[in-house]
N, C-alpha and C. Protein backbone atom coordinates (compact mmCIF):
# COMPACT_ATOMS: atom_id res chain seq x y z
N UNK A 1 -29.69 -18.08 -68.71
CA UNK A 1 -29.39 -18.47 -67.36
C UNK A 1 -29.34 -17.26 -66.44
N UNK A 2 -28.76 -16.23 -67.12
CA UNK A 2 -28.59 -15.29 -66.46
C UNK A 2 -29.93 -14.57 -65.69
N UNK A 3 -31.10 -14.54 -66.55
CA UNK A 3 -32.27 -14.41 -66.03
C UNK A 3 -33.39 -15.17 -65.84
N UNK A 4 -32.63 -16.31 -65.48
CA UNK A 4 -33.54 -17.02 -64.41
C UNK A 4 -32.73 -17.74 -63.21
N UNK A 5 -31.60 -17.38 -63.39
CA UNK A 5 -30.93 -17.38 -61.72
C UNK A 5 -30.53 -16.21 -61.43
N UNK A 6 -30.88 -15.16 -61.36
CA UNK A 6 -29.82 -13.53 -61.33
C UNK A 6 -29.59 -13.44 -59.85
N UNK A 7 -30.22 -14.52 -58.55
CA UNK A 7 -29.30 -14.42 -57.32
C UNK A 7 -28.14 -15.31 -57.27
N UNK A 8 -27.64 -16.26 -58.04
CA UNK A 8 -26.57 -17.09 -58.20
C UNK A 8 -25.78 -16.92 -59.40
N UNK A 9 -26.12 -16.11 -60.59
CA UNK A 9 -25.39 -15.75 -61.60
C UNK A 9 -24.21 -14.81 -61.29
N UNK A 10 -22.84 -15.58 -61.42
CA UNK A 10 -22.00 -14.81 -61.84
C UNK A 10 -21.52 -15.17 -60.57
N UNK A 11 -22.04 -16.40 -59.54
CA UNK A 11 -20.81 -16.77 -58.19
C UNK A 11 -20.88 -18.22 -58.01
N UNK A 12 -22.59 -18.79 -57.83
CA UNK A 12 -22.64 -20.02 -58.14
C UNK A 12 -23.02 -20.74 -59.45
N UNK A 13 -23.32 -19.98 -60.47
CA UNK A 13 -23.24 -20.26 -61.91
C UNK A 13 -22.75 -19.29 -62.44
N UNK A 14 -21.92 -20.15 -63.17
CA UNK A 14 -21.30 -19.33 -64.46
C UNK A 14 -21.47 -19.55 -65.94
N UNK A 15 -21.07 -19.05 -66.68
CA UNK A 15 -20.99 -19.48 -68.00
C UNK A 15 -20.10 -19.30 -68.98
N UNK A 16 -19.19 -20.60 -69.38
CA UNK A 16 -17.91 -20.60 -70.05
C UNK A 16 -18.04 -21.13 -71.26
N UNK A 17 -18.20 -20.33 -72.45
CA UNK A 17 -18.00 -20.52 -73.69
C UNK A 17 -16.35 -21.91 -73.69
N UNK A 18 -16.49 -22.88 -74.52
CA UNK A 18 -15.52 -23.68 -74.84
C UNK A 18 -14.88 -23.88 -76.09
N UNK A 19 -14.01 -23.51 -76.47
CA UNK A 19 -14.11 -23.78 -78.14
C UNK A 19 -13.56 -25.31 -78.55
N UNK A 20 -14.64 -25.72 -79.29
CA UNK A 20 -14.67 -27.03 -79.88
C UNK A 20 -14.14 -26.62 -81.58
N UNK A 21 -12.99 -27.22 -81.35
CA UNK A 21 -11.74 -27.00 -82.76
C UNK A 21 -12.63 -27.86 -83.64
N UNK A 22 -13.05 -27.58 -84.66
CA UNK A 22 -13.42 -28.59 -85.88
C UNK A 22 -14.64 -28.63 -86.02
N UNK A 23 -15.70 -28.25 -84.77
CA UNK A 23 -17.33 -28.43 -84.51
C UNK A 23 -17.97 -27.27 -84.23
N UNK A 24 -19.30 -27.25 -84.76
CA UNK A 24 -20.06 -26.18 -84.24
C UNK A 24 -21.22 -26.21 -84.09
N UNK A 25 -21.79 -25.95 -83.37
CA UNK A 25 -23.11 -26.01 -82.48
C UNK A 25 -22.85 -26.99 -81.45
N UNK A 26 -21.75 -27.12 -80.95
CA UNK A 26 -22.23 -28.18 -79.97
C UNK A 26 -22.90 -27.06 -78.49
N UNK A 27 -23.30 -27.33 -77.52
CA UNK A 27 -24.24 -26.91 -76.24
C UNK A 27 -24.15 -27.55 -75.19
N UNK A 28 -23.11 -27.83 -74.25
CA UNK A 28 -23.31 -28.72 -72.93
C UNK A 28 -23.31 -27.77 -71.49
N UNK A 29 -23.59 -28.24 -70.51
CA UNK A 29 -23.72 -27.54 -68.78
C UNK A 29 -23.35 -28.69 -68.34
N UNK A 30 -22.26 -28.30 -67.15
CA UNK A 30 -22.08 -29.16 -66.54
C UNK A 30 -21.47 -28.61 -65.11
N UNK A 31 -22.22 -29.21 -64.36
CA UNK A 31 -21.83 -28.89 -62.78
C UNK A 31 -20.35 -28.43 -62.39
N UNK A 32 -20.07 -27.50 -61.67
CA UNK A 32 -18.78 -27.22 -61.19
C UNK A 32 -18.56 -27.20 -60.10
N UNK A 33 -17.96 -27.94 -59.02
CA UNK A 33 -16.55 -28.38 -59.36
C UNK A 33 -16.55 -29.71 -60.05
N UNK A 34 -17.48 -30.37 -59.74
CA UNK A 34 -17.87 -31.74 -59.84
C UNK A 34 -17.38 -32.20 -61.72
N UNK A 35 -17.77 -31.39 -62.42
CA UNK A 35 -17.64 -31.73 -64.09
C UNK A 35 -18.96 -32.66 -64.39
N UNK A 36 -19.76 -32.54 -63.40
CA UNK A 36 -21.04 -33.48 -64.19
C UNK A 36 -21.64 -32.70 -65.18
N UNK A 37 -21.95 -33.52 -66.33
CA UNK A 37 -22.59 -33.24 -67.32
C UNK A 37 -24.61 -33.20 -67.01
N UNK A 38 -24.89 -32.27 -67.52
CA UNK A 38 -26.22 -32.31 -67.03
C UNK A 38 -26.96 -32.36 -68.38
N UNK A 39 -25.96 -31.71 -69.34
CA UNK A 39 -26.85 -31.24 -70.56
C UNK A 39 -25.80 -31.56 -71.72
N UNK A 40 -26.26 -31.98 -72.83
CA UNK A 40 -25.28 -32.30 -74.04
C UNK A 40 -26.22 -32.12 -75.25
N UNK A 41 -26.08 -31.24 -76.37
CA UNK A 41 -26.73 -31.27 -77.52
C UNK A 41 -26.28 -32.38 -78.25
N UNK A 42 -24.91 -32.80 -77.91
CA UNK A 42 -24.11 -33.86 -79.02
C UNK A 42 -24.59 -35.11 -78.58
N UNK A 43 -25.23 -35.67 -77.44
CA UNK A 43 -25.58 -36.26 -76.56
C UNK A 43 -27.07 -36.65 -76.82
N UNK A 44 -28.04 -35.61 -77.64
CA UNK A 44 -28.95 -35.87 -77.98
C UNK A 44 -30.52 -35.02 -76.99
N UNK A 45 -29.91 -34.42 -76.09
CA UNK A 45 -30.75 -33.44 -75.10
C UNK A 45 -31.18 -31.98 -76.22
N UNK A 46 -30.83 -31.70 -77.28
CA UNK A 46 -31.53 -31.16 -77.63
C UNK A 46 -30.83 -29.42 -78.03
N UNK A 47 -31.16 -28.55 -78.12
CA UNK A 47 -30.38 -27.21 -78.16
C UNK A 47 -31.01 -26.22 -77.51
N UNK A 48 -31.58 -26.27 -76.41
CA UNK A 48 -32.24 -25.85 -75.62
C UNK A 48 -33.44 -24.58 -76.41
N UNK A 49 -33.88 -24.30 -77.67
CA UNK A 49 -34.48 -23.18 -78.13
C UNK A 49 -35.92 -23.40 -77.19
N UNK A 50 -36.18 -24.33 -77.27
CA UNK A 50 -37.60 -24.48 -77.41
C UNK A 50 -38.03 -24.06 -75.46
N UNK A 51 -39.36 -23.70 -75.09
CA UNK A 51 -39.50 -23.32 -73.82
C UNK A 51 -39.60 -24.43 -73.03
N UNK A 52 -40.06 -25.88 -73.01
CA UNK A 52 -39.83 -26.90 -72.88
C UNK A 52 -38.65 -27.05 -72.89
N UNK A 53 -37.51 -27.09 -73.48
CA UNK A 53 -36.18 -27.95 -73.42
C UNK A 53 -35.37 -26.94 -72.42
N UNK A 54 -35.94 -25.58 -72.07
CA UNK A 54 -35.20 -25.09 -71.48
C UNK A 54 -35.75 -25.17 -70.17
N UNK A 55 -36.81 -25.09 -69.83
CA UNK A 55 -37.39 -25.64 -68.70
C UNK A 55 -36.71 -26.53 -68.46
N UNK A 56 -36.85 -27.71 -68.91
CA UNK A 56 -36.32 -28.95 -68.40
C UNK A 56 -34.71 -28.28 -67.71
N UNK A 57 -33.97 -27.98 -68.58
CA UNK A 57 -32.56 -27.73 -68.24
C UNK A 57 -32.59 -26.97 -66.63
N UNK A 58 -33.47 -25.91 -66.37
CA UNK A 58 -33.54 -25.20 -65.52
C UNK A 58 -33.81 -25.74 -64.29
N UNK A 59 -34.97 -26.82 -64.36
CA UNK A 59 -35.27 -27.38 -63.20
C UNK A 59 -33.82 -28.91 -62.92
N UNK A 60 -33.06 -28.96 -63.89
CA UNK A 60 -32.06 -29.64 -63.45
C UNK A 60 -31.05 -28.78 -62.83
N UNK A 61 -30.95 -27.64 -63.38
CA UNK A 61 -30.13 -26.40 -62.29
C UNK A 61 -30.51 -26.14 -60.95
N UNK A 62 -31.79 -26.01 -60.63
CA UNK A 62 -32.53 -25.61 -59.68
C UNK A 62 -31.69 -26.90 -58.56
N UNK A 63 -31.83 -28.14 -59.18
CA UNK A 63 -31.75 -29.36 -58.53
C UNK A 63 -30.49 -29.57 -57.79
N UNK A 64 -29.38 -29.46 -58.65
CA UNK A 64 -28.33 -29.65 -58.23
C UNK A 64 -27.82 -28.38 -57.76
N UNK A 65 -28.36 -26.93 -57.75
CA UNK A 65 -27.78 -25.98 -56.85
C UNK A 65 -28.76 -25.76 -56.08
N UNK A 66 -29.75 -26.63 -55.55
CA UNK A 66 -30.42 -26.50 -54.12
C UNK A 66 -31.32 -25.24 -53.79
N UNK A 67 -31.56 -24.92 -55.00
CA UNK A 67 -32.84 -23.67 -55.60
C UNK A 67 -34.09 -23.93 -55.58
């Protein structure tokens, strides 16, 4: 994220590690202040590796921060 928003990284996106007690690998983004979920691996969207799945994710960033 960091380098592919580096004019909004670190004021209008951030990125907050969560710790999920009991689970691992989970992967979600979700809008702030709002708490919308945009992205969920547990959810079935995927784990973003692939250049495709991260694309996708990006142009949903782009979307909702007006990029």
């Amino acid at each position: 994220m960091q380098d592919e928003f580096p004019e909004v990284y670190g004021t209008r996106l951030k990125i907050e590690p969560l710790e999920d007690p009991g689970t691992t690998g989970n992967f979600e983004v979700t809008i702030q202040p709002s708490g919308e979920l945009i992205h969920s691996k547990k959810r079935g969207k995927g784990r973003c590796e692939s250049k495709e799945e991260q694309e996708a994710l990006f142009d949903i960033v782009r979307d909702k921060l007006g990029l």
